[in-house]
Protein backbone atom coordinates (compact mmCIF):
# COMPACT_ATOMS: atom_id res chain seq x y z
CA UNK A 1 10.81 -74.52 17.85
CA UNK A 2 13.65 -72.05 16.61
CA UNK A 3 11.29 -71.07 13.48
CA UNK A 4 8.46 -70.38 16.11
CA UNK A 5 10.41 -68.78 18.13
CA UNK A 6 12.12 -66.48 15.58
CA UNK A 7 8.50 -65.95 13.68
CA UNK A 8 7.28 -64.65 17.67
CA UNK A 9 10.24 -62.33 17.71
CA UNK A 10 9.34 -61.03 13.97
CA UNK A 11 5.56 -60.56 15.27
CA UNK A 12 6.78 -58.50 18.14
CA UNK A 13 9.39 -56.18 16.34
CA UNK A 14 6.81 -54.89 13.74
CA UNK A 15 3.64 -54.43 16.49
CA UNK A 16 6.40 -52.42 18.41
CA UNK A 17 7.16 -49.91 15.36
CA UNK A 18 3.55 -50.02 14.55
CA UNK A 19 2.64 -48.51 18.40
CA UNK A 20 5.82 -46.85 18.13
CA UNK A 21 4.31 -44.21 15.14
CA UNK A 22 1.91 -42.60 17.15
CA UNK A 23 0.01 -42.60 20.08
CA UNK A 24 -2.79 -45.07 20.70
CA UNK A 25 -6.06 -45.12 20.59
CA UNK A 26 -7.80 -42.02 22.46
CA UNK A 27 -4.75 -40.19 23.25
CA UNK A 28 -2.86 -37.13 21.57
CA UNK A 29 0.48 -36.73 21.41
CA UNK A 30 2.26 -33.67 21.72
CA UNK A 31 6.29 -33.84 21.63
CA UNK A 32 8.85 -30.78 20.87
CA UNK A 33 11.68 -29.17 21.10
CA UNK A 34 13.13 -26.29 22.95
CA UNK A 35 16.27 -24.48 21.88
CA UNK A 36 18.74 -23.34 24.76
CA UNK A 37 17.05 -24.92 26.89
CA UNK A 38 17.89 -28.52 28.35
CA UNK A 39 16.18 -29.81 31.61
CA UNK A 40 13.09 -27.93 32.40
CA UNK A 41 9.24 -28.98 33.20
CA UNK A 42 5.56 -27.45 32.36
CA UNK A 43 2.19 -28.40 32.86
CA UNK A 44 0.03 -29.64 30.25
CA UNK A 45 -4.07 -29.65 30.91
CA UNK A 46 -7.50 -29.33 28.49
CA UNK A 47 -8.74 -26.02 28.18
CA UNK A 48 -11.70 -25.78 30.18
CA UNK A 49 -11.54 -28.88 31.50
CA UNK A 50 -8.31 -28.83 33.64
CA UNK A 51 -9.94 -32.48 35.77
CA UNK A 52 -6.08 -33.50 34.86
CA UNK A 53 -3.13 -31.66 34.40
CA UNK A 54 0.55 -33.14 33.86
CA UNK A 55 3.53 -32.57 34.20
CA UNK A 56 6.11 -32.67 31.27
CA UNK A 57 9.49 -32.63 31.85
CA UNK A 58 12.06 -31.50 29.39
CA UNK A 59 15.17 -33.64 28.76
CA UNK A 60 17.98 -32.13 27.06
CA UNK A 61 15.81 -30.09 25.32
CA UNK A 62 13.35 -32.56 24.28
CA UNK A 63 10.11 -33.88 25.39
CA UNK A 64 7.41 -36.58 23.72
CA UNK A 65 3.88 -36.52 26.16
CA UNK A 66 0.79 -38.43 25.65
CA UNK A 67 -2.32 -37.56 26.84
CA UNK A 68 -5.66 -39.02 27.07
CA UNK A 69 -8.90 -37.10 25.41
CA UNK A 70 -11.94 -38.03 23.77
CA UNK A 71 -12.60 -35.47 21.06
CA UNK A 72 -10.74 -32.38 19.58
CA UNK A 73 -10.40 -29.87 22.24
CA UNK A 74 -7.83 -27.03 22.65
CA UNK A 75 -4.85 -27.71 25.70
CA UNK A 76 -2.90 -25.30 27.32
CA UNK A 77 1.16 -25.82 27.80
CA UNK A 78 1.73 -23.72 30.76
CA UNK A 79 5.39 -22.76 31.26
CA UNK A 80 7.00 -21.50 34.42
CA UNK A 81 7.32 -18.32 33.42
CA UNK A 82 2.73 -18.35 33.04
CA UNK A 83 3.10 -17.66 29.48
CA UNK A 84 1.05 -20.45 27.39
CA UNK A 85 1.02 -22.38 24.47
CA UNK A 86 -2.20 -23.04 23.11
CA UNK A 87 -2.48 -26.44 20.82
CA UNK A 88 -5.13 -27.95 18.75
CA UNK A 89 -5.44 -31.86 20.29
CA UNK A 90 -6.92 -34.49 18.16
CA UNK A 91 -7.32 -38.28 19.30
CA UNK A 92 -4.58 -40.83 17.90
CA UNK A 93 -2.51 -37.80 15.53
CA UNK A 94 0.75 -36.08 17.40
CA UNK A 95 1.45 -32.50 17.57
CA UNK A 96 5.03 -31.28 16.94
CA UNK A 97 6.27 -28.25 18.49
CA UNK A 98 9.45 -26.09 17.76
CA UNK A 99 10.12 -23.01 20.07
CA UNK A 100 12.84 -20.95 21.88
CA UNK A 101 13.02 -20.38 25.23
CA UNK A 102 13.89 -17.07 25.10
CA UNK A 103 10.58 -16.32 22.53
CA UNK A 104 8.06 -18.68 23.54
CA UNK A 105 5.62 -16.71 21.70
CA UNK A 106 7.04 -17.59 18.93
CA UNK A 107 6.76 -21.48 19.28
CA UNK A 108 5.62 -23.56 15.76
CA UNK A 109 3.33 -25.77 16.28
CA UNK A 110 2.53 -28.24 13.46
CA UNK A 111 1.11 -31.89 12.94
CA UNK A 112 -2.35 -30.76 11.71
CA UNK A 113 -3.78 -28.22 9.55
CA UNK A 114 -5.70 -26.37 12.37
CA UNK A 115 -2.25 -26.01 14.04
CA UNK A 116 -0.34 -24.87 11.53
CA UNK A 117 -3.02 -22.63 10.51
CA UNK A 118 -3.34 -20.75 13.72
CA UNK A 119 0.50 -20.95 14.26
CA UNK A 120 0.53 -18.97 10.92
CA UNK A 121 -2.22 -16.53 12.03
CA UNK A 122 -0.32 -15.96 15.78
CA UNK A 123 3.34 -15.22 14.56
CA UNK A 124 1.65 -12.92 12.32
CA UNK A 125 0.40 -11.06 14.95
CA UNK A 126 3.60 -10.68 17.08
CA UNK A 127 4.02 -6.99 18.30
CA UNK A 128 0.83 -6.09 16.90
CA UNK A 129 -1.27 -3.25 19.40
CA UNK A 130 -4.30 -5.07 21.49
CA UNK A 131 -6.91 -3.38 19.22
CA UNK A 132 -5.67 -4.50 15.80
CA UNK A 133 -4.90 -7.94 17.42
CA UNK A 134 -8.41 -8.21 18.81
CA UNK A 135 -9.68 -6.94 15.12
CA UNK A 136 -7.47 -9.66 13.46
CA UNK A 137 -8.84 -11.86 15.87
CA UNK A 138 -12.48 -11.59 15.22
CA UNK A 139 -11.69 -11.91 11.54
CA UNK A 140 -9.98 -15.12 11.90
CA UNK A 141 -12.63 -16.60 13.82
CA UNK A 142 -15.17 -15.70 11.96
CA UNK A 143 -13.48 -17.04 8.79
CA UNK A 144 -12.76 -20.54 10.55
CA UNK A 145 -15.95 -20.78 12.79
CA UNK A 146 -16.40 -24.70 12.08
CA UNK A 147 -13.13 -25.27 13.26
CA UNK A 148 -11.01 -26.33 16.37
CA UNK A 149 -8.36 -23.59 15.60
CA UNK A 150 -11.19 -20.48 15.77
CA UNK A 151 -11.41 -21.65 19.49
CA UNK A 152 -7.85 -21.99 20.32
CA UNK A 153 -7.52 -18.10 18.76
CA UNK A 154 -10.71 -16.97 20.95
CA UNK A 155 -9.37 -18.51 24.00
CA UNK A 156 -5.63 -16.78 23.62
CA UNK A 157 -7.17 -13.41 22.84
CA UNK A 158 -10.33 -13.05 24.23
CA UNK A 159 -10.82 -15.87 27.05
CA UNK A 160 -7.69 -15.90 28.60
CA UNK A 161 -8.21 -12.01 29.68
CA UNK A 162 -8.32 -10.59 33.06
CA UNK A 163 -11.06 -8.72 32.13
CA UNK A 164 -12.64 -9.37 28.19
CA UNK A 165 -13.93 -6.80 25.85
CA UNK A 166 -17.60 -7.68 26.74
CA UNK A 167 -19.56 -6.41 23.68
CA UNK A 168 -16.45 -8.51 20.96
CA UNK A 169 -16.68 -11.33 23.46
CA UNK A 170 -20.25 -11.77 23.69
CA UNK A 171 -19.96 -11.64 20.19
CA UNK A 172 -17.37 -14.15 19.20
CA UNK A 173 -18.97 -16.23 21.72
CA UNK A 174 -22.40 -16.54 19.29
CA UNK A 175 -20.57 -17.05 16.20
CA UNK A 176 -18.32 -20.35 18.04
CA UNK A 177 -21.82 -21.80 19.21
CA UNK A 178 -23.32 -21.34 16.02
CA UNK A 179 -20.09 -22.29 14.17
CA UNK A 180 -19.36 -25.34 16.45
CA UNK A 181 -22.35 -25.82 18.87
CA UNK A 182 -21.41 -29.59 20.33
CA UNK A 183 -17.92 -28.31 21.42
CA UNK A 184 -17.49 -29.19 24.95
CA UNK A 185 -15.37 -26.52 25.05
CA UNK A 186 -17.19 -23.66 23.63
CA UNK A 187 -20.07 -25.18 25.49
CA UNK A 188 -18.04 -24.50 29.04
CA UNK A 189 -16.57 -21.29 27.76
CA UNK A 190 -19.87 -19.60 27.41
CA UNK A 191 -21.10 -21.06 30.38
CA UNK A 192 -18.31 -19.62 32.46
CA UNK A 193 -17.86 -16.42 30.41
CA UNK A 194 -21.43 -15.10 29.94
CA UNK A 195 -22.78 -14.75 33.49
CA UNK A 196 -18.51 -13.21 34.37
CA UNK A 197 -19.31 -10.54 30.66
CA UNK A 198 -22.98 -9.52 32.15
CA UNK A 199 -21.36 -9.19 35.59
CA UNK A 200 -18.16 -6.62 34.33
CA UNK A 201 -18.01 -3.11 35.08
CA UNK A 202 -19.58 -0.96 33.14
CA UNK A 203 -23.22 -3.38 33.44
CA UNK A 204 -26.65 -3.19 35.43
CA UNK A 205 -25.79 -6.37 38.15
CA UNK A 206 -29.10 -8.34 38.03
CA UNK A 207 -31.25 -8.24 41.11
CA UNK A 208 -30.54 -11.81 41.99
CA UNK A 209 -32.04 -14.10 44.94
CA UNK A 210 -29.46 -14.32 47.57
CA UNK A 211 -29.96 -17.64 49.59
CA UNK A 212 -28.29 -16.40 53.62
CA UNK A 213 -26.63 -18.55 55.54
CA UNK A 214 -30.11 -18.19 58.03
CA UNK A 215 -32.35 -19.74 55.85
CA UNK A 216 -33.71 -16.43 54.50
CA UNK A 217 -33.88 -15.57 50.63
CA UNK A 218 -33.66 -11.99 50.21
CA UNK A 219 -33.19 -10.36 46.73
CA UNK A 220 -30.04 -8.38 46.09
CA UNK A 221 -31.43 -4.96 45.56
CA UNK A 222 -32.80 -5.07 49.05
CA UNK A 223 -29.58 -6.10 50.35
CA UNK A 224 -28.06 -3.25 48.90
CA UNK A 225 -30.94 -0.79 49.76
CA UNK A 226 -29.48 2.18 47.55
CA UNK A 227 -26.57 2.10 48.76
CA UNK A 228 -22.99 1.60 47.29
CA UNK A 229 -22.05 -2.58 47.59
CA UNK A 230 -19.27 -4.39 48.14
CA UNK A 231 -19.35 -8.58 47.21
CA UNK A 232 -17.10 -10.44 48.71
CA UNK A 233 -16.67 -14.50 47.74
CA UNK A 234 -14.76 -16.26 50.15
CA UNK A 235 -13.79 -19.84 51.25
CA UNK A 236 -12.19 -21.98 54.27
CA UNK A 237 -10.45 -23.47 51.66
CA UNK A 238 -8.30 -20.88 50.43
CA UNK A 239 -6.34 -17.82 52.15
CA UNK A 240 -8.23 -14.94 52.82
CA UNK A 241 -6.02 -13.02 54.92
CA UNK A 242 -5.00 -10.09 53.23
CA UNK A 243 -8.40 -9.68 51.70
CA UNK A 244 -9.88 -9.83 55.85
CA UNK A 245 -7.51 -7.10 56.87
CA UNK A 246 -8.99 -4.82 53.52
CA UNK A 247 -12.28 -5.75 54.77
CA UNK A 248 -11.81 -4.63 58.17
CA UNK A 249 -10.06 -1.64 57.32
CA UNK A 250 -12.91 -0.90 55.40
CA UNK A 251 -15.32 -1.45 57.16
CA UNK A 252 -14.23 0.58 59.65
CA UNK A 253 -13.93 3.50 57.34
CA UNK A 254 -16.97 2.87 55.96
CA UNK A 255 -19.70 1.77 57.92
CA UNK A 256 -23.11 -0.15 57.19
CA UNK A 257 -25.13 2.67 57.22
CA UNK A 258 -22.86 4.15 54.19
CA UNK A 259 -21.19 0.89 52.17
CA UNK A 260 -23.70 -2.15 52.04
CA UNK A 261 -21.71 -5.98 52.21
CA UNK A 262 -22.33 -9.28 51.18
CA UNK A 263 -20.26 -11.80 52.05
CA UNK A 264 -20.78 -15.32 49.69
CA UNK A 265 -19.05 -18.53 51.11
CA UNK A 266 -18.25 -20.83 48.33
CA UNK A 267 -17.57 -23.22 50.64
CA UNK A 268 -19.62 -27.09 50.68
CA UNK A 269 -20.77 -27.59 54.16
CA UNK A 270 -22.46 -25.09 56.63
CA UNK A 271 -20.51 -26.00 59.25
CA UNK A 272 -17.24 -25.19 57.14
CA UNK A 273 -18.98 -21.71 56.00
CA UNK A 274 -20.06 -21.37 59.78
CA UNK A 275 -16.40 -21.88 61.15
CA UNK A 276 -14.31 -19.68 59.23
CA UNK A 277 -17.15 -16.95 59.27
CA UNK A 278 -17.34 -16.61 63.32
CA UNK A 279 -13.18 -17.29 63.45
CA UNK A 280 -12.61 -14.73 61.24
CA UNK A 281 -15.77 -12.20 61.67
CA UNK A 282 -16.70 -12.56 58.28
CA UNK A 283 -19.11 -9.50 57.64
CA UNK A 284 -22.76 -10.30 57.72
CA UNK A 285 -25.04 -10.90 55.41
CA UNK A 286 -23.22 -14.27 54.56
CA UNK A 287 -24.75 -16.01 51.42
CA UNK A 288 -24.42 -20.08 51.54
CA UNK A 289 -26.04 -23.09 49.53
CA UNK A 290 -23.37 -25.35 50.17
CA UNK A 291 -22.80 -25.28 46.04
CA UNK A 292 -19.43 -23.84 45.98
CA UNK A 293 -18.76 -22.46 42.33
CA UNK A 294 -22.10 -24.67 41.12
CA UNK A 295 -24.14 -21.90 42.92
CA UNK A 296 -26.71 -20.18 40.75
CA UNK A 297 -25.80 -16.92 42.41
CA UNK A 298 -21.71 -17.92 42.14
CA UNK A 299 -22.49 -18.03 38.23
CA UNK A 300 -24.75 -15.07 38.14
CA UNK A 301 -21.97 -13.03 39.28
CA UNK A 302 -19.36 -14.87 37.65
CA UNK A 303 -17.31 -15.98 40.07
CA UNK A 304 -14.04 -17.52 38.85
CA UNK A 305 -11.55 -17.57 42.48
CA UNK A 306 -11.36 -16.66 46.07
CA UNK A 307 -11.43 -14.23 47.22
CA UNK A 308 -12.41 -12.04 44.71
CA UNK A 309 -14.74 -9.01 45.34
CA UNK A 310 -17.06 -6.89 43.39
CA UNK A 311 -18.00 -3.33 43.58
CA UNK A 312 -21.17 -2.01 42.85
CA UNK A 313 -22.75 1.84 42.83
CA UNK A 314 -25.52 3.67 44.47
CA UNK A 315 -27.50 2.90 41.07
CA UNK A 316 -26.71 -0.64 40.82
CA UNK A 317 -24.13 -0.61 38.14
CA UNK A 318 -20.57 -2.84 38.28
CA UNK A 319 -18.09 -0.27 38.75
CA UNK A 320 -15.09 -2.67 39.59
CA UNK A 321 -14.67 -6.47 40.07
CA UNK A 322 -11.71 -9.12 40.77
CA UNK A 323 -9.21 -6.54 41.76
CA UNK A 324 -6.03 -6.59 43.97
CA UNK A 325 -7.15 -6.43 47.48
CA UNK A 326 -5.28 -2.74 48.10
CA UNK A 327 -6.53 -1.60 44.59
CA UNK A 328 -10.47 -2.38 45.98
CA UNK A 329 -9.71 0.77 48.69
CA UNK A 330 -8.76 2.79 46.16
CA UNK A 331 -11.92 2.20 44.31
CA UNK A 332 -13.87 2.31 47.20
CA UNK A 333 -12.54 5.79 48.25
CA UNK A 334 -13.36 6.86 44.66
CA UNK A 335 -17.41 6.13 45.08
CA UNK A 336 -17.40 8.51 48.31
C-alpha cells in the first residue's frame, strides 16, 4: 500500500512540473517583469477581437497570465497610462516580457522569433520622426509579409492611428492579405479599416442608400441636395450630451436650408432609436436598421464609436470626420 501510495505521489510530482513548463493546450502565456514598479494592473485583449479582455495584475513587480486563443494573433497589453504593448501570441509557447515603467516603449519582448524580431525592429525606431517611422514601417512589413510580426508592426503604426495615412494604409493592407490572407486578424482589420480609409477627408463619400427611420430609402446625395453635410452617429447606449448641445448650437447657427443633417442611430431596436430621438430632439433625417455597427451604411462610412460625426462639402468630398465635438464648430464655421 505504502509503495502504491508513494509511486501515486511520484506520478503526481512529475505531471505537476510537466503542466508547470508552460501553458496548456490552446492558451498563450504571457508573464513579465516591470522595474520600479510593484503592485499595478492592465488589461490584456486580442487585437481585433477584444470578445474578452482581462485583467492582469502586477505583484511586486511581476506578473505570469494565461490566455485562451486558437491561432497566432497579435494582443494588445493596455496600461493605465493608454500606451500599449503589442505581442505576438502563439497557442501552448509563453511570451516573456522585460520593461520599465518609466519607458514602456521600450519593453523586450521575447519567447519567439516573431517577438524578438519586431522588439528589435521597434527599439530601433525609438525617437525616430512619423515619416521615417512610417517608411521603416512599410519596409519591415513588406520584408516579413508571411508573418505574425508584419501585423503586429502594421497595427502599432498604421492601425492604431486616429486618422491613417490612407494611400500607405490601403497599401500595406494588400500586401498583409496577400502575404497572410487566412489571418483572422488581417481579415477584420481590412474589414474595419477600408470602408473608415475610403470614408477620410480628403475622399469623394459614396452616394450610399440611407435606410430612415420611416421606412423610406433615400440615397445620400439627395439627402444632402448640394449642400454642405453634417453625419452624426449616435446611440441610447452611450452619452451624447455634449455632442446634442454642438448640435443644437449648430443648428441654430446654421439652418436646414444652409447645412444639410443626418442623424444615424446605431442603436438595435426602433423603439430604443425612437426614444432617445424624440427625448432628445435628435435632428431629422434619422437613419435606422436596427444593425448597430453591422449596418451596411455604419461600415460604408466607417463608423468606429458614438458619437462621432462627419463633415462633408458642397461637392461631396470628406472634409473632416471623428473630431472633438467643439473642434466640429470650428470646421463647420470654416465651410461658410
Amino acid at each position: 500500500m505504502k509503495n502504491l501510495t508513494l509511486t501515486l505521489l511520484l506520478c503526481f510530482v512529475q505531471l505537476s512540473l510537466l503542466t508547470g513548463c508552460g501553458p496548456k493546450k490552446g492558451y498563450v502565456r504571457i508573464k513579465g517583469e516591470f522595474k520600479n514598479l510593484n503592485t499595478a494592473e492592465f488589461y490584456l485583449f486580442q487585437e481585433e477581437n477584444a470578445q474578452r479582455i482581462d485583467t492582469v495584475r502586477i505583484q511586486g513587480g511581476k506578473f505570469s497570465h494565461d490566455f485562451p486563443i486558437e491561432e497566432t494573433c497579435v494582443m494588445t497589453m493596455l496600461y493605465p497610462n493608454y500606451s500599449r504593448t503589442y505581442v505576438v501570441a502563439e497557442p501552448g509557447k509563453t511570451i516573456t516580457l522585460h520593461a520599465s515603467a518609466e519607458h514602456l516603449q521600450e519593453a523586450e519582448v521575447s519567447g519567439t522569433d516573431e517577438n524578438e524580431r519586431f522588439t528589435k525592429f521597434r527599439l530601433s525606431q525609438i525617437g525616430r520622426p512619423e515619416g521615417d517611422l512610417r517608411l521603416a514601417a512599410q519596409q519591415y512589413i513588406r520584408d516579413n509579409a508571411k508573418r505574425a510580426d508584419a501585423v503586429a508592426a502594421f497595427i502599432s503604426v498604421f492601425a492604431s492611428q486616429e486618422a491613417p495615412p490612407r494611400a500607405e494604409t490601403l497599401a500595406m493592407l494588400d500586401v498583409l492579405r496577400k502575404g497572410r490572407p487566412k489571418d483572422r486578424t488581417v481579415i477584420s482589420l481590412e474589414r474595419r479599416l477600408r470602408p473608415l480609409l475610403k470614408a477620410s477627408p480628403g475622399s469623394m463619400l459614396p452616394s450610399v442608400e440611407v435606410p430612415l427611420a420611416d421606412g423610406r430609402v433615400e440615397r445620400l446625395h439627395a439627402l444632402r441636395d448640394g449642400r454642405p453635410m453634417l453625419v452624426t452617429f449616435f446611440a441610447s447606449w452611450t452619452q451624447n450630451h455634449d455632442a446634442l448641445r454642438t448640435l443644437r448650437r449648430i443648428r441654430r447657427a446654421y439652418p436646414a436650408e444652409r447645412l444639410a443633417t443626418l442623424s444615424i442611430s446605431l442603436d438595435l431596436s426602433g423603439e430604443q432609436c425612437n426614444r432617445i430621438v424624440e427625448r432628445d430632439s435628435i435632428p431629422a433625417p434619422v437613419a435606422f436598421d436596427g444593425k448597430a455597427f453591422e449596418s451596411p451604411l455604419a461600415q460604408v462610412l466607417g463608423a468606429r464609436y458614438v458619437p462621432s460625426f462627419i463633415l462633408i462639402d458642397r461637392t461631396g468630398k470628406v472634409v473632416a470626420r471623428d473630431m472633438e465635438a467643439d473642434k466640429l464648430e470650428q470646421e463647420i464655421n470654416k465651410l461658410f
